[in-house]
Protein backbone atom coordinates (compact mmCIF):
# COMPACT_ATOMS: atom_id res chain seq x y z
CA UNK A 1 28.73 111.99 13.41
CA UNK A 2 32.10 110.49 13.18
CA UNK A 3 31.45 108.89 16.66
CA UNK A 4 28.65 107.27 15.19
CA UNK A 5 30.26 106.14 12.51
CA UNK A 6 33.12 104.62 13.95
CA UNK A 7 30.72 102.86 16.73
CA UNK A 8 28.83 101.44 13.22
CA UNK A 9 32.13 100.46 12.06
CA UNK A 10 33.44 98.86 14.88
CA UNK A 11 29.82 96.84 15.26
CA UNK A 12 30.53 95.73 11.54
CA UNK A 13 33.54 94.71 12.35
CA UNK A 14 32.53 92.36 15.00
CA UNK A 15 29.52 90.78 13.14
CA UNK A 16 31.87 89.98 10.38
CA UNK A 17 34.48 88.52 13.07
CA UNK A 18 32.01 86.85 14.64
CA UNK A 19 30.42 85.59 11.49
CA UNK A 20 33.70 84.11 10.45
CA UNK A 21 34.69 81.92 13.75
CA UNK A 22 30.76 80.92 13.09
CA UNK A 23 31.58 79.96 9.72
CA UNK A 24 35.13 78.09 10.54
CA UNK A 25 33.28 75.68 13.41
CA UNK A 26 31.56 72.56 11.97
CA UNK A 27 29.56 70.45 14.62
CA UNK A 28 29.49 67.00 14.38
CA UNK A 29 28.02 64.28 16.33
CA UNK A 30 28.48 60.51 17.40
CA UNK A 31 26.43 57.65 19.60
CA UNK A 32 29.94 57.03 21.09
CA UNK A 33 27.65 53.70 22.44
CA UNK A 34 27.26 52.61 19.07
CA UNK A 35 30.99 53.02 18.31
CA UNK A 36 31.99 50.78 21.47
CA UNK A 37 29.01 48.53 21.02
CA UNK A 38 30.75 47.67 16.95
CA UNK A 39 33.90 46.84 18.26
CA UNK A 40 35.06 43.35 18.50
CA UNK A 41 36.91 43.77 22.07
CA UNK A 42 33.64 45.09 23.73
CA UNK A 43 32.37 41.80 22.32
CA UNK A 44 34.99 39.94 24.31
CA UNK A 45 34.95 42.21 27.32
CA UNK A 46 31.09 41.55 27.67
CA UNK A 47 32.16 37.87 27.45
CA UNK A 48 34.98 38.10 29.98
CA UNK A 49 32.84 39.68 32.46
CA UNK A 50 30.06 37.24 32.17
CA UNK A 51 32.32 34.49 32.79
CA UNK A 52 34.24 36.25 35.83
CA UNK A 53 30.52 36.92 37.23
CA UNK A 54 29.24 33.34 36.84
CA UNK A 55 32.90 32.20 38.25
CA UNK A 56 31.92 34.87 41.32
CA UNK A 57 28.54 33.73 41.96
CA UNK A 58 29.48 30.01 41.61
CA UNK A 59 32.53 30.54 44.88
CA UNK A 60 29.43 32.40 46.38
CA UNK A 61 26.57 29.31 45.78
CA UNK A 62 30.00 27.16 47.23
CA UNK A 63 30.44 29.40 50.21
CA UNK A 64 26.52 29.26 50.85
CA UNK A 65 26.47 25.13 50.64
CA UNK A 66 29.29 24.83 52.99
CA UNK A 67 27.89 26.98 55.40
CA UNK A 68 24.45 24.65 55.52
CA UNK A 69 26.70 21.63 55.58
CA UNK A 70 28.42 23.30 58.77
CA UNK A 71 24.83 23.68 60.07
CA UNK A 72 23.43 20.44 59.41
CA UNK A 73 26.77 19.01 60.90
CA UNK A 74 26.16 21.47 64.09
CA UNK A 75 22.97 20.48 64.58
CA UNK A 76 23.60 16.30 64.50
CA UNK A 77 26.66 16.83 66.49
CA UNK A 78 26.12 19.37 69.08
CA UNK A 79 24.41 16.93 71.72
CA UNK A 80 27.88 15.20 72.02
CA UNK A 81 29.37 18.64 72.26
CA UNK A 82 30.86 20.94 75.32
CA UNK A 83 29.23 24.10 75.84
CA UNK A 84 32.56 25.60 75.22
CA UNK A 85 32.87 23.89 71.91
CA UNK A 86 29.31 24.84 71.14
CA UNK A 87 29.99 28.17 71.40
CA UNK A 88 32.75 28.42 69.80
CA UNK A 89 31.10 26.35 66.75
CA UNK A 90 28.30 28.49 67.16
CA UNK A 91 30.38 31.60 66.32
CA UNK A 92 32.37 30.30 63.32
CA UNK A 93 29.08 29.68 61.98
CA UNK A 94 27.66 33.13 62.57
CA UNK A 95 31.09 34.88 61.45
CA UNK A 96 30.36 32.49 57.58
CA UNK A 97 27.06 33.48 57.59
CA UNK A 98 28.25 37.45 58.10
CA UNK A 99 30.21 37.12 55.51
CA UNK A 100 28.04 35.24 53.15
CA UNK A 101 25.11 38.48 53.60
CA UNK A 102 28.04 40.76 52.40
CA UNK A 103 28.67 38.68 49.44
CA UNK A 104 26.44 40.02 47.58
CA UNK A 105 27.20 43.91 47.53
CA UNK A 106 31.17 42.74 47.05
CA UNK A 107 30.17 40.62 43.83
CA UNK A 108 28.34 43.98 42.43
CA UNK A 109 31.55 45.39 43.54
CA UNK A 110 33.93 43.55 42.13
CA UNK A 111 31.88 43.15 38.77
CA UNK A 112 31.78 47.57 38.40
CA UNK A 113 35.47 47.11 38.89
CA UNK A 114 36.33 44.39 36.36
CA UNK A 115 33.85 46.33 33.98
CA UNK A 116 35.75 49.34 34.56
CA UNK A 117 39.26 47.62 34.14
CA UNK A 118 38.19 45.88 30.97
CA UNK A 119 36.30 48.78 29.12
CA UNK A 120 38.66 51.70 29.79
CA UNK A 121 41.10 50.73 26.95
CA UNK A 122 38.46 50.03 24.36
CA UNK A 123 36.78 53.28 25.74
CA UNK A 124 40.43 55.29 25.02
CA UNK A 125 40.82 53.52 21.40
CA UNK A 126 37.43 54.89 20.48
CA UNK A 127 37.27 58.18 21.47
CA UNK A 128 40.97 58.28 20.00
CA UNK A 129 39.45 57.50 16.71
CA UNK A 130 36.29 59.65 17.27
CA UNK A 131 39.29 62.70 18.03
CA UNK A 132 41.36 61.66 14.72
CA UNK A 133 37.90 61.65 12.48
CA UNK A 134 37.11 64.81 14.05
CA UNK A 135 40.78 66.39 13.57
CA UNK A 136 40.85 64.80 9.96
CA UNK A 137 37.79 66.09 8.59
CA UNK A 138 38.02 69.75 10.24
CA UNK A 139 34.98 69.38 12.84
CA UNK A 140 35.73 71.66 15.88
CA UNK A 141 32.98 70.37 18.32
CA UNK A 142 31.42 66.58 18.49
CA UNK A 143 28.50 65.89 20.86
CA UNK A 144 26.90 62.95 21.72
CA UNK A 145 23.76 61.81 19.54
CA UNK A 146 21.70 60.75 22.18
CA UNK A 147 21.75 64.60 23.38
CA UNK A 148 20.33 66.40 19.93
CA UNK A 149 16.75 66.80 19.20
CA UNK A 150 17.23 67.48 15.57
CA UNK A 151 20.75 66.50 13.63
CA UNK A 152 21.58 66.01 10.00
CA UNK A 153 22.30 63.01 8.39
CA UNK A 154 25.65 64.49 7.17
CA UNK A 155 27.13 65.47 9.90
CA UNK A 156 26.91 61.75 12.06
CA UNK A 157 30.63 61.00 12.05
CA UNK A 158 29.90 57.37 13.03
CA UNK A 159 30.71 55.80 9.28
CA UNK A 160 33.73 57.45 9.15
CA UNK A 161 34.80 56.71 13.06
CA UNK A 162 33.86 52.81 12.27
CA UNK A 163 35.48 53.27 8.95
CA UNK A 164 38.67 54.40 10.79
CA UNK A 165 38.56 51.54 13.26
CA UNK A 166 38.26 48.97 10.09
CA UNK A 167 34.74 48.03 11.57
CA UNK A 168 31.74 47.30 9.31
């Protein structure tokens, strides 16, 4: 009997503990998109990146034109031309055109890299105010919005993250 009563008292005890960390964790959650989407330097990183993409694509069109200029010029030239000279023409032009087919996949590098570059610090700035919110108001876990089913209204901590930020 008193093994069974100590086994009920030590199951007791550990509903109650467990009952208590339950109670002591509050859940919160934030579109961290939304949060980086409100901020005015996402505004101007979307605009810097357009502009270094249409400044990319522009030396690409220039690239493209001077390699058809080269071609046209090949072609109206190339009767007064040595074979030698021909060939060497020849493979100038194929070495431009080489690198004009890869110009593409380096553009959508080089754009995933600015991107990168410019959003990490606005990234850093909001999840440091999504960790102060959370730290302020007692939450123990945040998840991401887009992952819940069902939330409540109450606890979406992204007034008081844009509030924090000083954004409307």
């Amino acid at each position: 009997m008193k093994k069974v009563l100590s086994i009920l008292m030590v199951a007791v005890t550990l509903v109650l503990v467990s009952s208590s960390v339950q109670a002591q964790s509050k859940i919160g959650y934030i579109s961290f998109n939304e949060v980086v989407a409100a901020m005015p330097e996402a505004k101007k990183a979307d605009s810097a990146l357009v502009q270094f993409r249409d400044a990319m694509i522009q030396s690409a069109q220039d690239k493209e034109n001077a390699l058809n200029e080269g071609i046209q010029k090949f072609n109206a030239d190339s009767s007064k031309m040595t074979s030698a000279v021909k060939e060497v023409k020849r493979q100038d032009l194929q070495k431009k055109l080489q690198e004009l087919q890869g110009e593409e996949q380096r553009i959508q590098q080089e754009l995933q890299k600015k991107q990168e570059e410019l959003s990490a610090p606005i990234q850093k700035k909001a999840m440091d105010a999504v960790n102060a919110v959370a730290k302020e108001n007692g939450y123990t876990y945040v998840l991401p919005k887009e992952y819940l089913i069902v939330s409540p209204p109450g606890d979406d901590l992204l007034p008081m993250v844009k509030k924090k930020l000083g954004l409307k």
